[in-house]
C-alpha atoms as a PDB file:
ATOM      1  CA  UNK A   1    -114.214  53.379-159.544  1.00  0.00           C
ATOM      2  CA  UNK A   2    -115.255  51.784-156.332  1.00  0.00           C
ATOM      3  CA  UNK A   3    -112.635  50.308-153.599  1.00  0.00           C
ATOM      4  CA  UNK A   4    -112.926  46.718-152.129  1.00  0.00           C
ATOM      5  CA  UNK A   5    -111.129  46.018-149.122  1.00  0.00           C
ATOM      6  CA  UNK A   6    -108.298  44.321-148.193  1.00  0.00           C
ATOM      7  CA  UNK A   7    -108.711  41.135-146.666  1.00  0.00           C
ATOM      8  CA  UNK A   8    -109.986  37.164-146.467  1.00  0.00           C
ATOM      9  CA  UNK A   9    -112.550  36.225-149.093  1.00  0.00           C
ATOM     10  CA  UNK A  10    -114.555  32.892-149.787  1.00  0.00           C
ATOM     11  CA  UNK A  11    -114.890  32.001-153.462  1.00  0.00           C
ATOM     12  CA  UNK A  12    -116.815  29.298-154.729  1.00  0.00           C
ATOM     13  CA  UNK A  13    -119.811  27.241-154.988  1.00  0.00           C
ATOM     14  CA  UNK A  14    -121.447  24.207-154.169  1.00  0.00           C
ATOM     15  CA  UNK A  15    -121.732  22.312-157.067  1.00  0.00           C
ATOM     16  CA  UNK A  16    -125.021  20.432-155.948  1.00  0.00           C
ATOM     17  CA  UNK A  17    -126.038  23.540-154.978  1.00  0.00           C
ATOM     18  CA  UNK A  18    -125.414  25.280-158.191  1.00  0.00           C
ATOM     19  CA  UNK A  19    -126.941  22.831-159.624  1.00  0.00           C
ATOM     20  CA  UNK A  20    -130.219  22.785-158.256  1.00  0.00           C
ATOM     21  CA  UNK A  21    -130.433  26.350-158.626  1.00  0.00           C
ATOM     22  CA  UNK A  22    -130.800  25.506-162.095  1.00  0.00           C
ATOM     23  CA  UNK A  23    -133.407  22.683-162.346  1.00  0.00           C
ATOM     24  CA  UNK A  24    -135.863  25.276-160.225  1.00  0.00           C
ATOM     25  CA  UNK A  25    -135.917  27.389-163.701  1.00  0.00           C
ATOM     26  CA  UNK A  26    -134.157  25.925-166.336  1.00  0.00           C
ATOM     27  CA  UNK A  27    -134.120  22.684-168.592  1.00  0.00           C
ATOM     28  CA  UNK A  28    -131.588  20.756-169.579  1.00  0.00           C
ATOM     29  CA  UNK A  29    -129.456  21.015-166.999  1.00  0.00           C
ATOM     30  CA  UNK A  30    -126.247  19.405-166.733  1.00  0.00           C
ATOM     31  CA  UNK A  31    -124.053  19.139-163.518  1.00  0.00           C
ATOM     32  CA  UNK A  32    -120.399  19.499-165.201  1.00  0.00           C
ATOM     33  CA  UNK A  33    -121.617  23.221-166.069  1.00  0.00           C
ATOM     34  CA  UNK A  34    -120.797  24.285-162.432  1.00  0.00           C
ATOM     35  CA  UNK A  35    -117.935  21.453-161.680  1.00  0.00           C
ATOM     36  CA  UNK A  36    -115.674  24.209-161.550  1.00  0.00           C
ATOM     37  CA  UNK A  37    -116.618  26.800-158.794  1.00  0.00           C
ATOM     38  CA  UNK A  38    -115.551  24.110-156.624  1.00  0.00           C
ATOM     39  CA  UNK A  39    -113.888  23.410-153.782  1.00  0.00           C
ATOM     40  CA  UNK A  40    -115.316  26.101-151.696  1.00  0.00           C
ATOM     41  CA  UNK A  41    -111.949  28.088-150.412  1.00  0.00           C
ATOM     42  CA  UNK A  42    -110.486  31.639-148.900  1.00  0.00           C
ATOM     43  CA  UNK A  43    -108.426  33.847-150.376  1.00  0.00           C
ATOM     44  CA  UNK A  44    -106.472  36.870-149.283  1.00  0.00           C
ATOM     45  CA  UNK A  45    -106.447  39.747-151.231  1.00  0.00           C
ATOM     46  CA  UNK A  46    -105.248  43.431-151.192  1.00  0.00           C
ATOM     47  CA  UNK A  47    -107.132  45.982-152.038  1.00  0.00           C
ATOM     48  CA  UNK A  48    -108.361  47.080-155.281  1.00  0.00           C
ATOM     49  CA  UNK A  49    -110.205  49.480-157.482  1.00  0.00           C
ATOM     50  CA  UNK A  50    -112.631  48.266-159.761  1.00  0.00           C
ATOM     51  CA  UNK A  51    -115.079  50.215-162.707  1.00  0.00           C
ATOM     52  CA  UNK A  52    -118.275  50.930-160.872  1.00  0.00           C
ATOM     53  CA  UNK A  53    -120.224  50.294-164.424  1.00  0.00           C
ATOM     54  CA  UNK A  54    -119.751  48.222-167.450  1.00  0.00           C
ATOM     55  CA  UNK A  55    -117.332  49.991-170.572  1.00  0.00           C
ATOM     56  CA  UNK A  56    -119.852  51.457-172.577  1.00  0.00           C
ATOM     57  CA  UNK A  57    -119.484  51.931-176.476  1.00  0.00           C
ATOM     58  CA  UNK A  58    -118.797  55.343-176.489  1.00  0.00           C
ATOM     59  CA  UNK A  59    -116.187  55.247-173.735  1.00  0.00           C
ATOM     60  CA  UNK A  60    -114.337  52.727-175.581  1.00  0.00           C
ATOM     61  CA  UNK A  61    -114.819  54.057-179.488  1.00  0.00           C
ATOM     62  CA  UNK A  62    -113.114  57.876-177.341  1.00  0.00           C
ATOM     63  CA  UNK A  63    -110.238  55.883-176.815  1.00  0.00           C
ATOM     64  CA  UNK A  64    -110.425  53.326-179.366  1.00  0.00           C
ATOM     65  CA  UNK A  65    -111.242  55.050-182.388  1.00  0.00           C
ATOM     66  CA  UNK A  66    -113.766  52.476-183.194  1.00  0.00           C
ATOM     67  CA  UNK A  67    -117.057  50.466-182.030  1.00  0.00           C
ATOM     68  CA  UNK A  68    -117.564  46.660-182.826  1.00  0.00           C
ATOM     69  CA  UNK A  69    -121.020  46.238-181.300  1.00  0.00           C
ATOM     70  CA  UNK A  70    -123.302  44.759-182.737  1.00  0.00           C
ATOM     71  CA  UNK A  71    -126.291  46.135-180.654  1.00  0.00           C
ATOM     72  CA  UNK A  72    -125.252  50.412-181.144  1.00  0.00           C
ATOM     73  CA  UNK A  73    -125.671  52.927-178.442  1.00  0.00           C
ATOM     74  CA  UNK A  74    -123.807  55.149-176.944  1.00  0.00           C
ATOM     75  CA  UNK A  75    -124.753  54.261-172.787  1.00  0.00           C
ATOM     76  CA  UNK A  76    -124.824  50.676-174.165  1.00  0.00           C
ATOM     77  CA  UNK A  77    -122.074  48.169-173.012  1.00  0.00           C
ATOM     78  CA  UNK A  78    -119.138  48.131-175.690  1.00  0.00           C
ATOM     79  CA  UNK A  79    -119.604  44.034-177.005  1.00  0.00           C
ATOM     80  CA  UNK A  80    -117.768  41.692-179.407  1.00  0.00           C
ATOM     81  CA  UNK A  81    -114.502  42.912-177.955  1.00  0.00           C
ATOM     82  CA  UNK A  82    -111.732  40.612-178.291  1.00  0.00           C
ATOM     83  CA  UNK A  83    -109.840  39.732-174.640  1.00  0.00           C
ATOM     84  CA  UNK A  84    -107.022  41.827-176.215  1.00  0.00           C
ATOM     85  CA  UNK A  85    -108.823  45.017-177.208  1.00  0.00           C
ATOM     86  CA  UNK A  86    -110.087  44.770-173.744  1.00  0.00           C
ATOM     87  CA  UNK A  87    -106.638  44.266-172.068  1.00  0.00           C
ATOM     88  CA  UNK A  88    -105.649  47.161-174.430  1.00  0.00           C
ATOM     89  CA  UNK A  89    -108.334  49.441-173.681  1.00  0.00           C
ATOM     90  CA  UNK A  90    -107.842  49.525-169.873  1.00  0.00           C
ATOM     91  CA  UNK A  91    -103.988  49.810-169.890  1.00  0.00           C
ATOM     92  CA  UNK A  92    -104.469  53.116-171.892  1.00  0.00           C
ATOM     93  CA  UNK A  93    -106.640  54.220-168.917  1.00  0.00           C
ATOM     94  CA  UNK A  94    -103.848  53.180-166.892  1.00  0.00           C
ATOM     95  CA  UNK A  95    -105.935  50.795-165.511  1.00  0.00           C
ATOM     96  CA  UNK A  96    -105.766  46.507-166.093  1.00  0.00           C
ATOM     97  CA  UNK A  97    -108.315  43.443-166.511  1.00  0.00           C
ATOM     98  CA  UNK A  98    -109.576  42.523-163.286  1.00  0.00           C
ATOM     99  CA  UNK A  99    -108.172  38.924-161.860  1.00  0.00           C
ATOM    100  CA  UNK A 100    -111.222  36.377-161.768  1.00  0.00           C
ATOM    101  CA  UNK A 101    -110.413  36.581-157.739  1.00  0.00           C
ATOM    102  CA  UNK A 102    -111.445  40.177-157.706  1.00  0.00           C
ATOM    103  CA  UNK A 103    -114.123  40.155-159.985  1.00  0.00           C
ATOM    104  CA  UNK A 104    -116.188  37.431-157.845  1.00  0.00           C
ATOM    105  CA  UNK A 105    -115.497  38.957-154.565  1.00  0.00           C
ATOM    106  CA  UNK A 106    -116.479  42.472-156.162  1.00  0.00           C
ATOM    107  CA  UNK A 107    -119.956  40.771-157.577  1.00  0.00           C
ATOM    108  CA  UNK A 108    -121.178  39.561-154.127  1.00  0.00           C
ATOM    109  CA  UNK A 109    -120.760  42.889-152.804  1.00  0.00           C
ATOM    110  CA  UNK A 110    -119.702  41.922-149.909  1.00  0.00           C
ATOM    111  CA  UNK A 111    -122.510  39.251-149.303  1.00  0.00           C
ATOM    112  CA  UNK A 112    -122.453  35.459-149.168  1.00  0.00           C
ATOM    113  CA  UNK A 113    -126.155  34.734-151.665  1.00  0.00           C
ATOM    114  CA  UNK A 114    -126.537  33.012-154.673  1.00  0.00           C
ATOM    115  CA  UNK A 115    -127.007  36.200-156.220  1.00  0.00           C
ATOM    116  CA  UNK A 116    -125.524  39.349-155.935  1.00  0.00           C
ATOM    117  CA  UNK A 117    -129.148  40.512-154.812  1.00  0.00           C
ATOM    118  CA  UNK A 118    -130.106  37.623-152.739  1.00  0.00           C
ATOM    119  CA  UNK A 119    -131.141  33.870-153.031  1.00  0.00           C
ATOM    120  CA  UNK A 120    -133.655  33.706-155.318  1.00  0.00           C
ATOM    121  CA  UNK A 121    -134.488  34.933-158.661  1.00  0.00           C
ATOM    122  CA  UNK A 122    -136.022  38.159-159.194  1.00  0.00           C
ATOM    123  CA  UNK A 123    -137.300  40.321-161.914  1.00  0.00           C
ATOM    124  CA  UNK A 124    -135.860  44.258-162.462  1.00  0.00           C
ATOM    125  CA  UNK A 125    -132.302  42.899-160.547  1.00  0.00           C
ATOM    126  CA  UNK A 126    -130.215  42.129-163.806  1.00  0.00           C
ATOM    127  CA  UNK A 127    -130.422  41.819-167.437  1.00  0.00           C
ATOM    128  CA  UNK A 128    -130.743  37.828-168.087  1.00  0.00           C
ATOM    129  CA  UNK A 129    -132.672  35.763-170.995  1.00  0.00           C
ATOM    130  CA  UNK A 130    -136.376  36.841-170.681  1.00  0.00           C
ATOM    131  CA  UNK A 131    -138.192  38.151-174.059  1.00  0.00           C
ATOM    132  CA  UNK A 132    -136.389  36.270-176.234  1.00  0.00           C
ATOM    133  CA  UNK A 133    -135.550  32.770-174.571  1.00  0.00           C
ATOM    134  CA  UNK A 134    -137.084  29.449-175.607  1.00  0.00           C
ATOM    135  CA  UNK A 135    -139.283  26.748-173.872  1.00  0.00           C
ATOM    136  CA  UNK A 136    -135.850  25.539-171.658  1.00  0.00           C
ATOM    137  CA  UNK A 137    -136.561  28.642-169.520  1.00  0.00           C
ATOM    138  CA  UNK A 138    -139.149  27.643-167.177  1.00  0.00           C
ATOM    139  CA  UNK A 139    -139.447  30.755-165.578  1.00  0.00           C
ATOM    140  CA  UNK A 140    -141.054  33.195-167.909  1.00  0.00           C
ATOM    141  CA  UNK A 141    -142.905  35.209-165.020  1.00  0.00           C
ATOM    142  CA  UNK A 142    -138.997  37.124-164.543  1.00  0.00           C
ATOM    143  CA  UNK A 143    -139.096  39.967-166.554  1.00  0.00           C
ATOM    144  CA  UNK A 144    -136.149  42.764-167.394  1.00  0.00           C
ATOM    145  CA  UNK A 145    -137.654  44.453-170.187  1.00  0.00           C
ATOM    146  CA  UNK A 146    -134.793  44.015-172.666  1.00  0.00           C
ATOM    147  CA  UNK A 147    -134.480  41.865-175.524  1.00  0.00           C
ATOM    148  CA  UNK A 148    -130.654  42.374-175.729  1.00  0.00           C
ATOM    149  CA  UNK A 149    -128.066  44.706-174.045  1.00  0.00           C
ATOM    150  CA  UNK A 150    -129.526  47.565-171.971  1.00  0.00           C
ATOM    151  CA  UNK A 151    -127.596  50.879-170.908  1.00  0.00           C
ATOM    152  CA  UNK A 152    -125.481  50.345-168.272  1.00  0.00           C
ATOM    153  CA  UNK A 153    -126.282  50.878-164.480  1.00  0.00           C
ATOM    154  CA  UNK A 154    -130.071  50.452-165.654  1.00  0.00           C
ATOM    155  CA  UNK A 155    -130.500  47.800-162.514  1.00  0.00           C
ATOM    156  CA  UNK A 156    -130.378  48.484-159.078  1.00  0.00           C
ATOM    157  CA  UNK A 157    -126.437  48.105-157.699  1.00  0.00           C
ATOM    158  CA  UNK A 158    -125.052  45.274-154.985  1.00  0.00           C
ATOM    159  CA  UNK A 159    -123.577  45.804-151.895  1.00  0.00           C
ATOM    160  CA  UNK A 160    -120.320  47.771-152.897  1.00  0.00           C
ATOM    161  CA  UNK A 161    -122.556  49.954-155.573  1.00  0.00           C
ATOM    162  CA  UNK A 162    -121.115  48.496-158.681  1.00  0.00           C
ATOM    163  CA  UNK A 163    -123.994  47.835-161.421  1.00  0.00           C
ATOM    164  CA  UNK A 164    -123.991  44.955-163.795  1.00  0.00           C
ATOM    165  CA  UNK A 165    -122.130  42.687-162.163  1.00  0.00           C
ATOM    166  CA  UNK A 166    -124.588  39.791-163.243  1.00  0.00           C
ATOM    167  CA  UNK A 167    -126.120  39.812-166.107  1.00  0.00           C
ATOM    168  CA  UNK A 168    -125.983  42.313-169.522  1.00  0.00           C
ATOM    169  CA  UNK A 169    -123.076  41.284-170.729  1.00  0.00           C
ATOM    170  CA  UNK A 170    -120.276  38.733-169.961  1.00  0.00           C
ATOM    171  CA  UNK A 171    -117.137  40.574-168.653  1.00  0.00           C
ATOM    172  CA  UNK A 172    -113.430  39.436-169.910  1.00  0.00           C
ATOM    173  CA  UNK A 173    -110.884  38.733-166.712  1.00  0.00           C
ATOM    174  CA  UNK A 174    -107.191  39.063-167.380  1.00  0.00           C
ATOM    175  CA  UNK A 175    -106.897  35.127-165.908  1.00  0.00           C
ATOM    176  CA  UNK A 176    -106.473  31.974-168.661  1.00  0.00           C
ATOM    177  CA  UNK A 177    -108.948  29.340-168.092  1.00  0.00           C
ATOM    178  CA  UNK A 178    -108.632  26.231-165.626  1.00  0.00           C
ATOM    179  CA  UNK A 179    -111.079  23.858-165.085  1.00  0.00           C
ATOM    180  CA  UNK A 180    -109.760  22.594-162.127  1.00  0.00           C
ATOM    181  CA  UNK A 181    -107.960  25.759-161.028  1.00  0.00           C
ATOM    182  CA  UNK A 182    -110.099  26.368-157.711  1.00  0.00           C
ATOM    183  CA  UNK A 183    -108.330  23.052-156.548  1.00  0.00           C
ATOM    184  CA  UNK A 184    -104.792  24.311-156.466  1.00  0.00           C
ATOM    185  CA  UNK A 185    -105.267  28.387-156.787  1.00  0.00           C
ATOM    186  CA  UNK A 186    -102.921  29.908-154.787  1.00  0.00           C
ATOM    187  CA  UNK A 187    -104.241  31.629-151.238  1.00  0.00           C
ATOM    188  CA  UNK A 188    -103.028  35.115-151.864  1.00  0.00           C
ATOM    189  CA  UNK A 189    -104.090  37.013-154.434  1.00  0.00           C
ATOM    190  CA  UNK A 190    -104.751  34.174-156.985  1.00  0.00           C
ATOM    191  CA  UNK A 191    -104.076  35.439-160.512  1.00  0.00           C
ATOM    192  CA  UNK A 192    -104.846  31.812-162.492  1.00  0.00           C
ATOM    193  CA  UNK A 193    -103.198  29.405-164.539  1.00  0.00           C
ATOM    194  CA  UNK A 194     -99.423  30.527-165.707  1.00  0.00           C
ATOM    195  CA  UNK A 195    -101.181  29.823-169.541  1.00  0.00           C
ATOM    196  CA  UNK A 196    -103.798  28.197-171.344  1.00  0.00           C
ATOM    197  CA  UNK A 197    -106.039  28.247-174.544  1.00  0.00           C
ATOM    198  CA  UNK A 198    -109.293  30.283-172.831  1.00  0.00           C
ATOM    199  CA  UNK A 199    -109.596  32.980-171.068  1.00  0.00           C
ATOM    200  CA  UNK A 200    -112.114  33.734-168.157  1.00  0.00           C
ATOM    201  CA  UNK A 201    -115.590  35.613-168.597  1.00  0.00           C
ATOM    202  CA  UNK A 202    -117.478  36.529-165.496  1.00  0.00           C
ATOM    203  CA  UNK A 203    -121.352  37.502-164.712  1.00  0.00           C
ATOM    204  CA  UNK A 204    -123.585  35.903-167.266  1.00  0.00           C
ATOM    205  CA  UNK A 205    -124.897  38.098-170.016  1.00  0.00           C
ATOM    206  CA  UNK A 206    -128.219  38.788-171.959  1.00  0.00           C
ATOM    207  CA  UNK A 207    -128.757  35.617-173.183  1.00  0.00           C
ATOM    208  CA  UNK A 208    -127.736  33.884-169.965  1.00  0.00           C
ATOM    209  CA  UNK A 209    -130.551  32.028-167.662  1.00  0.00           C
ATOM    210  CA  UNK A 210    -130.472  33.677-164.388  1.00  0.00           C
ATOM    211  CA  UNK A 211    -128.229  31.243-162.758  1.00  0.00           C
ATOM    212  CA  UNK A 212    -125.664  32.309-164.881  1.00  0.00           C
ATOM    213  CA  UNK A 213    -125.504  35.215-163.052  1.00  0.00           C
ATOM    214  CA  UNK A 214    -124.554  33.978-160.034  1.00  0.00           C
ATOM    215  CA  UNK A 215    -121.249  35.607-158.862  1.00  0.00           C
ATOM    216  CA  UNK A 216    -119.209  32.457-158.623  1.00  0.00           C
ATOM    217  CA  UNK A 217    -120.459  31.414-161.853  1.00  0.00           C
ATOM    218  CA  UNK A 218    -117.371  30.647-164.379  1.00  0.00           C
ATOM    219  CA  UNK A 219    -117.624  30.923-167.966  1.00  0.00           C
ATOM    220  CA  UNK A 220    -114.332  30.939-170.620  1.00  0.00           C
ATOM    221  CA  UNK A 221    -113.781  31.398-174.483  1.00  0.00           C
ATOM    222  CA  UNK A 222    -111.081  31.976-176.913  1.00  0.00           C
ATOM    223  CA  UNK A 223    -109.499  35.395-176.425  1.00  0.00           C
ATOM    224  CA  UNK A 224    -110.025  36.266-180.103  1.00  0.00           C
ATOM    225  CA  UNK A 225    -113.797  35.938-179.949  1.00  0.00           C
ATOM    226  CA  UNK A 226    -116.118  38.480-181.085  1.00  0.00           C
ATOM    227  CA  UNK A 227    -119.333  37.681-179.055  1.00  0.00           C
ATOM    228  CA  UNK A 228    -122.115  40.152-178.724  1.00  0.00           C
ATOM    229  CA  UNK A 229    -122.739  39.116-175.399  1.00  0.00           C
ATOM    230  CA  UNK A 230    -119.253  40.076-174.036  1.00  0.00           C
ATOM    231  CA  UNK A 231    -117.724  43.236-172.886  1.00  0.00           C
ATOM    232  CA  UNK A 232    -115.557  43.775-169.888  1.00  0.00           C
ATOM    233  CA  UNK A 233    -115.092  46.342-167.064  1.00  0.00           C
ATOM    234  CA  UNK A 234    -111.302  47.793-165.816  1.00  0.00           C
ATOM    235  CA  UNK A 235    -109.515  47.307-162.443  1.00  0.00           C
ATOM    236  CA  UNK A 236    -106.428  48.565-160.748  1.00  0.00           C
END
């Protein structure tokens, strides 16, 4: 596990910004996809430990006692884990879900770019939609070699040396959904809404377009959902 510091964070996006991001590469775009990484605001938080890579498959079947993935391998991120499973799997590690807080200000590493890498997109930084995606992706010269999921830590790390924090696959957050939450999140150590029908994936996936990646990037889906493009990492 890696240790991020104590101490005032920005979380957030421009909308606008977020926004154009996507028309450079991608079409349709739509601008209520990113409506919810604002306002821009700070936070406080404590410090925290967080999984430098990804649960893989065969850490989680050793605890487990079983592997839903759809895509096998053992150095493969563990996928089509349910929110619960995931909740379950890092309190027997005596660990937890990271909040949504954390997990954003651990994917910048500790830099303010629309990437976790830098401000524009790149090939060989993260695992996003390449082989398999359709005409919608304009950019087809970005290349990561992988049709689906890809051993973890197989891209270079960000600024605090944790690997797959964009891209690969979605990671479950122990926070419910809230649209508007940003608006009203408390200042310290934000946790999210008290309850709610979604919970919160972070980092884009393997069938994400790049700007999905983006560390302020916010994604949700039913708890119980199996999708093979979502697995999760542990904090405590």
């Amino acid at each position: 596990m890696i240790r991020i510091p104590a101490g005032n964070y920005k979380i957030g996006f421009k909308t606008d910004r977020a926004l154009s991001e996507c028309v450079k590469h991608n079409d349709p775009c739509k601008r209520k996809w990113f409506e919810d990484e604002e306002p821009i605001h700070t936070i406080y938080l404590d410090s925290f430990l967080i999984d430098k890579f990804e649960i893989t498959q065969e850490e989680f079947a050793g605890k487990m006692g079983n592997n839903p993935s759809e895509f096998k391998g053992k150095s493969l991120p563990v996928e089509k884990v349910t929110w619960e499973e995931a909740r379950q799997y890092c309190k027997s590690a005596d660990k937890r879900l990271p909040t949504e807080a954390e997990w954003e200000i651990a994917a910048k590493g500790g830099e303010e770019n629309i990437y976790f890498w830098g401000n524009e997109v790149q090939s060989g930084k993260a695992n996003f939609c390449d082989l398999h995606c359709d005409k919608r992706w304009k950019a087809k010269q970005f290349k990561d070699g992988f049709e689906t999921t890809a051993p973890v830590g197989s891209f270079p790390s960000n600024g605090y040396g944790l690997h797959d924090m964009g891209g690969n696959v979605y990671e479950w957050v122990s926070d419910w959904y809230g649209k508007e939450y940003y608006g009203y999140s408390p200042t310290k150590n934000p946790k999210g809404p008290l309850k709610g029908k979604r919970k919160v994936m972070r980092g884009g996936s393997w069938i994400n377009y790049a700007v999905g990646t983006r560390p302020s990037d916010r994604t949700d889906a039913k708890p119980g959902k199996r999708l093979n493009f979502a697995g999760f990492r542990c904090a405590k």
